[in-house]
Protein backbone atom coordinates (compact mmCIF):
# COMPACT_ATOMS: atom_id res chain seq x y z
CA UNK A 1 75.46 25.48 66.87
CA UNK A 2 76.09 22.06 65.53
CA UNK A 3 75.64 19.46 67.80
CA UNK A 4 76.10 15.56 67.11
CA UNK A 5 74.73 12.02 67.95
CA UNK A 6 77.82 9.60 67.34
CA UNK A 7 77.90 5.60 67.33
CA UNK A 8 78.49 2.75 64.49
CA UNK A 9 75.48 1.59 62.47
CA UNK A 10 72.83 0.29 64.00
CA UNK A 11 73.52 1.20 67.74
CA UNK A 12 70.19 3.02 67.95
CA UNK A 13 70.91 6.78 66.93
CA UNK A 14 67.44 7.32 65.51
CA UNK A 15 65.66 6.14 68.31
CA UNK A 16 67.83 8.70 70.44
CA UNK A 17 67.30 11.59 67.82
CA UNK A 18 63.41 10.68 67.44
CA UNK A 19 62.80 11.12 71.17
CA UNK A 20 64.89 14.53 71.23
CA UNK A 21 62.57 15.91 68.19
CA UNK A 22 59.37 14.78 69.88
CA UNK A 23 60.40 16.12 73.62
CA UNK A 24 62.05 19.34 72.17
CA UNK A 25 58.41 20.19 70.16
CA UNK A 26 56.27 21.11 73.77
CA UNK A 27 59.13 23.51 74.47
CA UNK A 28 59.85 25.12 70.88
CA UNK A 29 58.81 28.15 70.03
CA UNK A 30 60.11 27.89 66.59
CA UNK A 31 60.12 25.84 63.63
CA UNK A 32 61.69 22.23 63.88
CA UNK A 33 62.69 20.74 61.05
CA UNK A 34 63.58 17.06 60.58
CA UNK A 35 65.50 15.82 57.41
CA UNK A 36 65.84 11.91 56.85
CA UNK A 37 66.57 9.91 53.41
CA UNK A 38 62.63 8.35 53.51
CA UNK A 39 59.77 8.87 54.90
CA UNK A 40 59.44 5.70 57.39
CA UNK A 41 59.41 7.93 60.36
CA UNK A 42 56.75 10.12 59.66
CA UNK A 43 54.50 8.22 62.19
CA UNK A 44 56.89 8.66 65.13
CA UNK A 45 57.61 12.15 64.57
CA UNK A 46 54.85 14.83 66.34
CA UNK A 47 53.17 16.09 63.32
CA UNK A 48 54.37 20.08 64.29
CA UNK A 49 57.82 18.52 62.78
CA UNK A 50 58.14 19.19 59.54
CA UNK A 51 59.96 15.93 57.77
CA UNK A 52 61.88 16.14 54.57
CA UNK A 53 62.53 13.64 53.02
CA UNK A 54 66.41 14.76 50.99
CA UNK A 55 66.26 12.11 48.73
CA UNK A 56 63.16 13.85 46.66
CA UNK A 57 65.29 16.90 46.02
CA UNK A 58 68.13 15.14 44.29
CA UNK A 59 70.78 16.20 46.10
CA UNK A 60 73.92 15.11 44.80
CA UNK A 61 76.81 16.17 46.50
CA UNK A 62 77.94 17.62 50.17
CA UNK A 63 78.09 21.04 48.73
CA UNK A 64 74.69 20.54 47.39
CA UNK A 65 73.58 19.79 50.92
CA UNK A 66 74.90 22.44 52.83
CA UNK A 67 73.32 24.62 50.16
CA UNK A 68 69.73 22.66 50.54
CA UNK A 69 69.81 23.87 54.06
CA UNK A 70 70.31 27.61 52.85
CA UNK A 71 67.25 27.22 51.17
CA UNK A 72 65.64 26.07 53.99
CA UNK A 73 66.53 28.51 55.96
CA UNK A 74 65.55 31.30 53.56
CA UNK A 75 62.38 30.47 53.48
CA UNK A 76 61.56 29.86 57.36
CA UNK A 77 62.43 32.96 59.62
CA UNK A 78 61.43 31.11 62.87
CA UNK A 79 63.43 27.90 62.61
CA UNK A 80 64.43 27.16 65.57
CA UNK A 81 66.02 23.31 64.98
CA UNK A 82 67.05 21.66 62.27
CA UNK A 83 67.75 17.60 62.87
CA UNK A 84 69.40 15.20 60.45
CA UNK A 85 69.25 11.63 61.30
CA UNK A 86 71.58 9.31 59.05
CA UNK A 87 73.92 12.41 58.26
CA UNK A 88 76.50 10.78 56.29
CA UNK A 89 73.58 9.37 54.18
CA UNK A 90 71.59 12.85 53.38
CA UNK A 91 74.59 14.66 53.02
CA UNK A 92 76.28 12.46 50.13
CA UNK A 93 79.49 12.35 52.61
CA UNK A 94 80.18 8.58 52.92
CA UNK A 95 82.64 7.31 51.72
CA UNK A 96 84.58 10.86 51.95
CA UNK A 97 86.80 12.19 54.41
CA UNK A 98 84.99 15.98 53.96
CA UNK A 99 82.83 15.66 57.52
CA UNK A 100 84.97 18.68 59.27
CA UNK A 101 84.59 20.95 56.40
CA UNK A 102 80.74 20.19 55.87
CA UNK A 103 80.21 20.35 59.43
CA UNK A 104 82.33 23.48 59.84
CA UNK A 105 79.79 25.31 57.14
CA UNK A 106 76.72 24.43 58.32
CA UNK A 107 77.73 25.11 62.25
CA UNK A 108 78.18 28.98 60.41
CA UNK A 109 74.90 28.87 58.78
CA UNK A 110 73.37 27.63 62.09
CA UNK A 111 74.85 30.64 63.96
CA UNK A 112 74.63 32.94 61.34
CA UNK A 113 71.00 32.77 61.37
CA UNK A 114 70.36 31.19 64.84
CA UNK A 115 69.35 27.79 64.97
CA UNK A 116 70.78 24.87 66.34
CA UNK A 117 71.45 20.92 64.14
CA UNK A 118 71.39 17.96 65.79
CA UNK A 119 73.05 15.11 63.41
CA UNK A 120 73.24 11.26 64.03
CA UNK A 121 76.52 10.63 62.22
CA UNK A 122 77.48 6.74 62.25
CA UNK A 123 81.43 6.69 63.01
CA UNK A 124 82.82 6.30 66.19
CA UNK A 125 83.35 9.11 68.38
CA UNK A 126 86.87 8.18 68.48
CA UNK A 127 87.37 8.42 64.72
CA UNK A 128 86.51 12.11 64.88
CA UNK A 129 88.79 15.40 65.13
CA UNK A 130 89.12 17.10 68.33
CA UNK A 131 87.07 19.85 66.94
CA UNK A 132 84.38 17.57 66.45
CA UNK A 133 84.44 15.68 69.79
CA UNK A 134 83.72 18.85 71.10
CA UNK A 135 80.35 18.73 69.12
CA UNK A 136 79.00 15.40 70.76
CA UNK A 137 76.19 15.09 72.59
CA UNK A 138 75.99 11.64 72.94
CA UNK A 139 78.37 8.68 71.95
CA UNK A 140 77.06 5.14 71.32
C-alpha cells in the first residue's frame, strides 16, 4: 500500500513525515526504513530507523528507483515501512510527468511483499489523478 503526503515546497511535509516515522517505531514490529537525498535528518529520526541516504547509490533514473527498493526489499524479510520524504527528488521524477506509473509499481512491490510507503511528494493534491487522490493521507 502506497500512501502519500501532498503539498507545494516548503509547506512542512518533512516535519509531518518525521513525526509519523518516530511515532510509528514504539508500535512496529518490523523493519522501518527511511530514504531521503542527505543525511541532515539523521538526528531527528529514532535511531531503530534505518536512513538511506539515495543519493550515495547513484541512482539515476525512476526505473532505477523502483528497482533500488527491490533490493531493499530482498534483503530485509521483516520490513514493515518504507518512507520517502522529498519523493520527486529520490526518485529522479521531477521534471517528468511518470508519477502514476512509478507509483503504480512500487504500490505492487509494497503489496506483493507486504509493506506499506509513505511518500512526501511536493505537487498539489489537486494536480494529481484520481487514482492518486485516493492515495493521500494528508494534503498541505
Amino acid at each position: 500500500m502506497v500512501q502519500l503526503i501532498v503539498g507545494k515546497k516548503g509547506k512542512g511535509k518533512t516535519k509531518i513525515i518525521l513525526d509519523m516515522v518516530n511515532k510509528e517505531v514504539s508500535t512496529a514490529s518490523g523493519n522501518i526504513v527511511y530514504l531521503d537525498k542527505g543525511n541532515d535528518h539523521m538526528y531527528e529520526l529514532n535511531n531503530k530507523v534505518r536512513l538511506i541516504n539515495v543519493k550515495d547509490y547513484g541512482v539515476a533514473s525512476a526505473d532505477e528507483f523502483v528497482g533500488f527498493i527491490r533490493g531493499i526489499v530482498s534483503q530485509d524479510h521483516d520490513l514493515e515501512q518504507v518512507y520517502f520524504d522529498g519523493f520527486l527528488n529520490i526518485s529522479c521524477l521531477e521534471g517528468t510527468d511518470r508519477l502514476e506509473e512509478i507509483m503504480s509499481k512500487l504500490d505492487s512491490v509494497s503489496n506483493t511483499y507486504g509493506f506499506k510507503i509513505i511518500a512526501s511528494v511536493s505537487v498539489d493534491e489537486a494536480e494529481l489523478s484520481d487514482d492518486l487522490k485516493s492515495k493521500v493521507i494528508v494534503s498541505l
